[in-house]
Protein backbone atom coordinates (compact mmCIF):
# COMPACT_ATOMS: atom_id res chain seq x y z
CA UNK A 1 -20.47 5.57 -6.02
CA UNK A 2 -22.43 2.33 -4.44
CA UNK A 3 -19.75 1.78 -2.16
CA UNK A 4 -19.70 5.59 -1.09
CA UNK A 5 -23.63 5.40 -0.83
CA UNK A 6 -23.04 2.13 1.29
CA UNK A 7 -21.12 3.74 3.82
CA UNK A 8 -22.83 6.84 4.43
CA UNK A 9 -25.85 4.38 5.04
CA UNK A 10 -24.07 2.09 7.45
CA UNK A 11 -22.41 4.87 9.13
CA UNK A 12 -24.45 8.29 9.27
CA UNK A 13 -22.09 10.00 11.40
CA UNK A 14 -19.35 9.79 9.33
CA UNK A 15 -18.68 12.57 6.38
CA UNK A 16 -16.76 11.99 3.80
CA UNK A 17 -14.85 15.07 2.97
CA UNK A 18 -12.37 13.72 0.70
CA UNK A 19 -12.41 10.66 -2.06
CA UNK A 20 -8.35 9.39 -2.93
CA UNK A 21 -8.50 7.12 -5.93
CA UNK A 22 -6.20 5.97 -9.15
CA UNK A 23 -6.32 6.99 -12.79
CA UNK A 24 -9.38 4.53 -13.45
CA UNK A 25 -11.81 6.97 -11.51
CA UNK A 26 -11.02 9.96 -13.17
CA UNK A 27 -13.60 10.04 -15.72
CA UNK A 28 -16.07 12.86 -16.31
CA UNK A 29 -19.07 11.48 -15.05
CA UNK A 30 -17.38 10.28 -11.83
CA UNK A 31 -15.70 13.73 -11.04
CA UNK A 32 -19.04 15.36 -11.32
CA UNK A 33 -20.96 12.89 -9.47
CA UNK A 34 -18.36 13.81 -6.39
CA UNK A 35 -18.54 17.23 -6.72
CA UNK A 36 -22.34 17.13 -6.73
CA UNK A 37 -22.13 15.75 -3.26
CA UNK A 38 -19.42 17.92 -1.82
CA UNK A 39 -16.37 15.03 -1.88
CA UNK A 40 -13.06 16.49 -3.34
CA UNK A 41 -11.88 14.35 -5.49
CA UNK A 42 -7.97 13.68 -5.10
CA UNK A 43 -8.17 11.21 -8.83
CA UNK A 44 -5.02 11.79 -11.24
CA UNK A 45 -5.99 12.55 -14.54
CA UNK A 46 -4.40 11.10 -17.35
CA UNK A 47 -3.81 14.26 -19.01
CA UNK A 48 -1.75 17.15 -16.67
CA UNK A 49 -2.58 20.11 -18.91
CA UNK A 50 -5.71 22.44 -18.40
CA UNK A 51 -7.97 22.24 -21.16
CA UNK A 52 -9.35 25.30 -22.78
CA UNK A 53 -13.12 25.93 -22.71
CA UNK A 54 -14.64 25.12 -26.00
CA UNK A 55 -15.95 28.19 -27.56
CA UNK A 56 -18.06 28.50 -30.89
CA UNK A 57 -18.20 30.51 -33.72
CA UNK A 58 -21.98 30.26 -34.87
CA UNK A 59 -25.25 29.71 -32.62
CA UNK A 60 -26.70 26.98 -31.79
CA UNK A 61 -29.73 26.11 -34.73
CA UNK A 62 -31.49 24.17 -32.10
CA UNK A 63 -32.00 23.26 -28.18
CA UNK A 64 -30.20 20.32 -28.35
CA UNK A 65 -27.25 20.65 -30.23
CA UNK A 66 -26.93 23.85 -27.51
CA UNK A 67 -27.22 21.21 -24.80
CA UNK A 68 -24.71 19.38 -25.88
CA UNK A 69 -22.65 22.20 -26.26
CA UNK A 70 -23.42 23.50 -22.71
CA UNK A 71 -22.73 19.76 -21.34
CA UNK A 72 -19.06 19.83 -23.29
CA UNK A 73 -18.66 23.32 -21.66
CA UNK A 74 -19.54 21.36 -18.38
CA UNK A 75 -17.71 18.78 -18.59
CA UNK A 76 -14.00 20.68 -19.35
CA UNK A 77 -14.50 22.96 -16.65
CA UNK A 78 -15.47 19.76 -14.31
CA UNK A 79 -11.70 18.00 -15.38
CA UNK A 80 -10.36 21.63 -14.68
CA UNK A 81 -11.32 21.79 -11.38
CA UNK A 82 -9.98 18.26 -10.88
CA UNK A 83 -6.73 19.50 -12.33
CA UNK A 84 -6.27 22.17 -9.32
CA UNK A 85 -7.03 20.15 -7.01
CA UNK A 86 -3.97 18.26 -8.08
CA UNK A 87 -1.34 21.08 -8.20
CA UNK A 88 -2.22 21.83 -4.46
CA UNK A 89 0.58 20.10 -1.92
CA UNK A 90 -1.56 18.57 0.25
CA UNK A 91 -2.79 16.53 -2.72
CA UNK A 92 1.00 14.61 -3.34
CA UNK A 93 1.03 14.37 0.44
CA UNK A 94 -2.24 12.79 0.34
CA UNK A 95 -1.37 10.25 -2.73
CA UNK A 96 1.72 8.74 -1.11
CA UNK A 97 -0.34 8.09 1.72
CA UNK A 98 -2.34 6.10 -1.20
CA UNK A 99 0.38 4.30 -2.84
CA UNK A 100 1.70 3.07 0.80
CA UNK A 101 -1.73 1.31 1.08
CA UNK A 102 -1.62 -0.01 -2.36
CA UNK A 103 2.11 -1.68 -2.07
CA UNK A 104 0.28 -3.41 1.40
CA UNK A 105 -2.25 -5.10 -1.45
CA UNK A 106 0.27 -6.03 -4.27
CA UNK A 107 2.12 -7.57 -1.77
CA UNK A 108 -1.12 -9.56 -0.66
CA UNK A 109 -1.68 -10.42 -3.91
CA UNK A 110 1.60 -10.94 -5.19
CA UNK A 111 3.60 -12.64 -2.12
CA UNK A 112 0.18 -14.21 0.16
CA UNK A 113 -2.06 -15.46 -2.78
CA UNK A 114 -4.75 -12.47 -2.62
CA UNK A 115 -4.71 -12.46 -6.27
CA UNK A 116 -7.40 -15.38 -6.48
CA UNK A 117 -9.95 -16.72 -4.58
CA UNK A 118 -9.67 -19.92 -2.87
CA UNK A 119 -12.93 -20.78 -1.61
CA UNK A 120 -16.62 -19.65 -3.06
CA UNK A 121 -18.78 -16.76 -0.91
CA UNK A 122 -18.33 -13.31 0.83
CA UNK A 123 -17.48 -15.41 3.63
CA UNK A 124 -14.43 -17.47 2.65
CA UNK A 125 -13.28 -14.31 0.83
CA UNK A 126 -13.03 -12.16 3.73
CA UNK A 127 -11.69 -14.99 5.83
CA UNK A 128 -8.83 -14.97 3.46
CA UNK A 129 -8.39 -11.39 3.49
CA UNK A 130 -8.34 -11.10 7.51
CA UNK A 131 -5.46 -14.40 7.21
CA UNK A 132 -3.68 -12.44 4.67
CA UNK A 133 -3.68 -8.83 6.46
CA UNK A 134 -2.76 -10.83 9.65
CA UNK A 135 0.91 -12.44 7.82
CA UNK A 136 1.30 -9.45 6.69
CA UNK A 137 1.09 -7.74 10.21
CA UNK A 138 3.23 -10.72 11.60
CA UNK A 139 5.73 -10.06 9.16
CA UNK A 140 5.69 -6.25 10.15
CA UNK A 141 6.34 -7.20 13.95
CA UNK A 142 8.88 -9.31 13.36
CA UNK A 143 10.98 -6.56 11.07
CA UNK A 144 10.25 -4.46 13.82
CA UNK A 145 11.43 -5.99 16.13
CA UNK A 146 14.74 -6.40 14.72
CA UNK A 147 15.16 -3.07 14.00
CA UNK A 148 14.67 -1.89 17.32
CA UNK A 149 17.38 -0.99 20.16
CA UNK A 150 17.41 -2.72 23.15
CA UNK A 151 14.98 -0.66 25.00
CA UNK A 152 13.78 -0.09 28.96
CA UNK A 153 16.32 -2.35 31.59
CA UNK A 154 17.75 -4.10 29.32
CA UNK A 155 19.20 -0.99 27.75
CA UNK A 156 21.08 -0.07 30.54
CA UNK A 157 22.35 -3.24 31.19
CA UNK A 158 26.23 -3.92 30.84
CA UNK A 159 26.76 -7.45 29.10
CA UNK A 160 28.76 -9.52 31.00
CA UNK A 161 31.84 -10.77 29.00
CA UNK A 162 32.27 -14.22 30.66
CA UNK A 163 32.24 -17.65 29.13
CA UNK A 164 28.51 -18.67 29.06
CA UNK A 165 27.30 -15.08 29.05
CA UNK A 166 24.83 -14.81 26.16
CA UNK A 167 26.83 -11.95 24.23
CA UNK A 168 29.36 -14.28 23.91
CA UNK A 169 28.08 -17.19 22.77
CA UNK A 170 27.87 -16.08 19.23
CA UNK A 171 31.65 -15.84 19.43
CA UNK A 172 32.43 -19.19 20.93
CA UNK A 173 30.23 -20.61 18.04
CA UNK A 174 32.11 -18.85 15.35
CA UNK A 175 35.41 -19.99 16.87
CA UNK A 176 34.25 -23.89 17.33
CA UNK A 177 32.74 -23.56 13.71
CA UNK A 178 36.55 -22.52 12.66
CA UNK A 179 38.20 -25.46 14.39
CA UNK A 180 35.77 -28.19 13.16
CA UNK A 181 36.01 -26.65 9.37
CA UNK A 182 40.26 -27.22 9.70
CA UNK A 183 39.42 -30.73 11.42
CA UNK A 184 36.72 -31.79 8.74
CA UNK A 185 39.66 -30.38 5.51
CA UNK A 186 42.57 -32.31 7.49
CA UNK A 187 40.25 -35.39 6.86
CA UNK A 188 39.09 -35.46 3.70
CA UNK A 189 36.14 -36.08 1.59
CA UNK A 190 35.77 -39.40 2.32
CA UNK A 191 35.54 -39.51 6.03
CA UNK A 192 32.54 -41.29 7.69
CA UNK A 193 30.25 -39.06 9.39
CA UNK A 194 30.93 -40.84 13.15
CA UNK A 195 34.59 -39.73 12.54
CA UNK A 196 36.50 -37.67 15.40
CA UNK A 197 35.80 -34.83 13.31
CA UNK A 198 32.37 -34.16 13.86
């Protein structure tokens, strides 16, 4: 709730409509607390199944044990309205959204060394975070890249099928690679490396 308070300071213009978090949020107080302010809370709870409103069988004897009845009467229909929320569609829609973000920090942490600190102070911390996020981005590109067609003029290009053209060297190479594995076999095991066969 700090962090929520934080950025509605920082940044009055910006309302916060919805709140996407994991099972560790979904406690009672935490689901009210967002509700209070107007945030829909998209938070799976651990159980899936509505709960049934407590009811009792004798009054209250005194004002507080009937407070504490009216705050467990609270309280279940607080997780119940948490519950629908979760059987709409737009809230799966809206999780794997969540869990594509989260697999971009286990990866930090499990591939870039995100899981622990190196250096003391906000500072160093978010210095590491930035150098993290931009491997990660690097990586990204470079996948990217790969996948992708030839685009634009290069696309409509015909490759040229001559001798030093580029789309051929890859051939040439495999052929020379093929000739100089037969040479280095005729040899032997033994031969010196300034041998005709290298």
């Amino acid at each position: 709730m700090e962090q929520l308070a934080s950025i509605q300071f920082r940044q009055p213009s910006i309302t916060i409509r919805t709140l996407s978090a994991d099972k560790a949020y979904g406690t009672t107080e935490y689901l009210e607390a967002l509700f209070v302010q107007g945030i829909t809370p998209l938070v799976p709870l651990r159980r899936k199944e509505m709960e049934e409103i407590p009811t009792w069988k004798r009054r209250a004897k005194d004002p507080a044990q009937e407070a504490k009845r009216q705050a467990k009467v609270r309280d279940v229909q607080i997780r119940n309205q948490a519950r629908l929320i979760q059987q709409q569609g737009g809230y799966r829609s809206i999780q794997a959204l969540r869990t594509r973000c989260e697999h971009v920090f286990a990866e930090g942490k499990e591939c870039h060394g995100l899981d622990r600190a190196r250096s003391r102070g906000l500072y160093a911390m978010e210095e590491q975070a930035l150098l993290t996020a931009v491997v990660q981005n690097l990586k990204r590109l470079c996948r990217f890249r790969k996948k992708r067609g030839r685009t634009g003029s290069l696309a409509c290009a015909k490759p040229e099928l001559g001798a030093g053209s580029p789309a051929r060297l890859p051939i040439l190479w495999r052929q020379t690679a093929g000739r100089m594995a037969s040479k280095i076999r005729h040899v032997g095991s033994l031969c010196p490396i300034n041998s005709p066969a290298f």
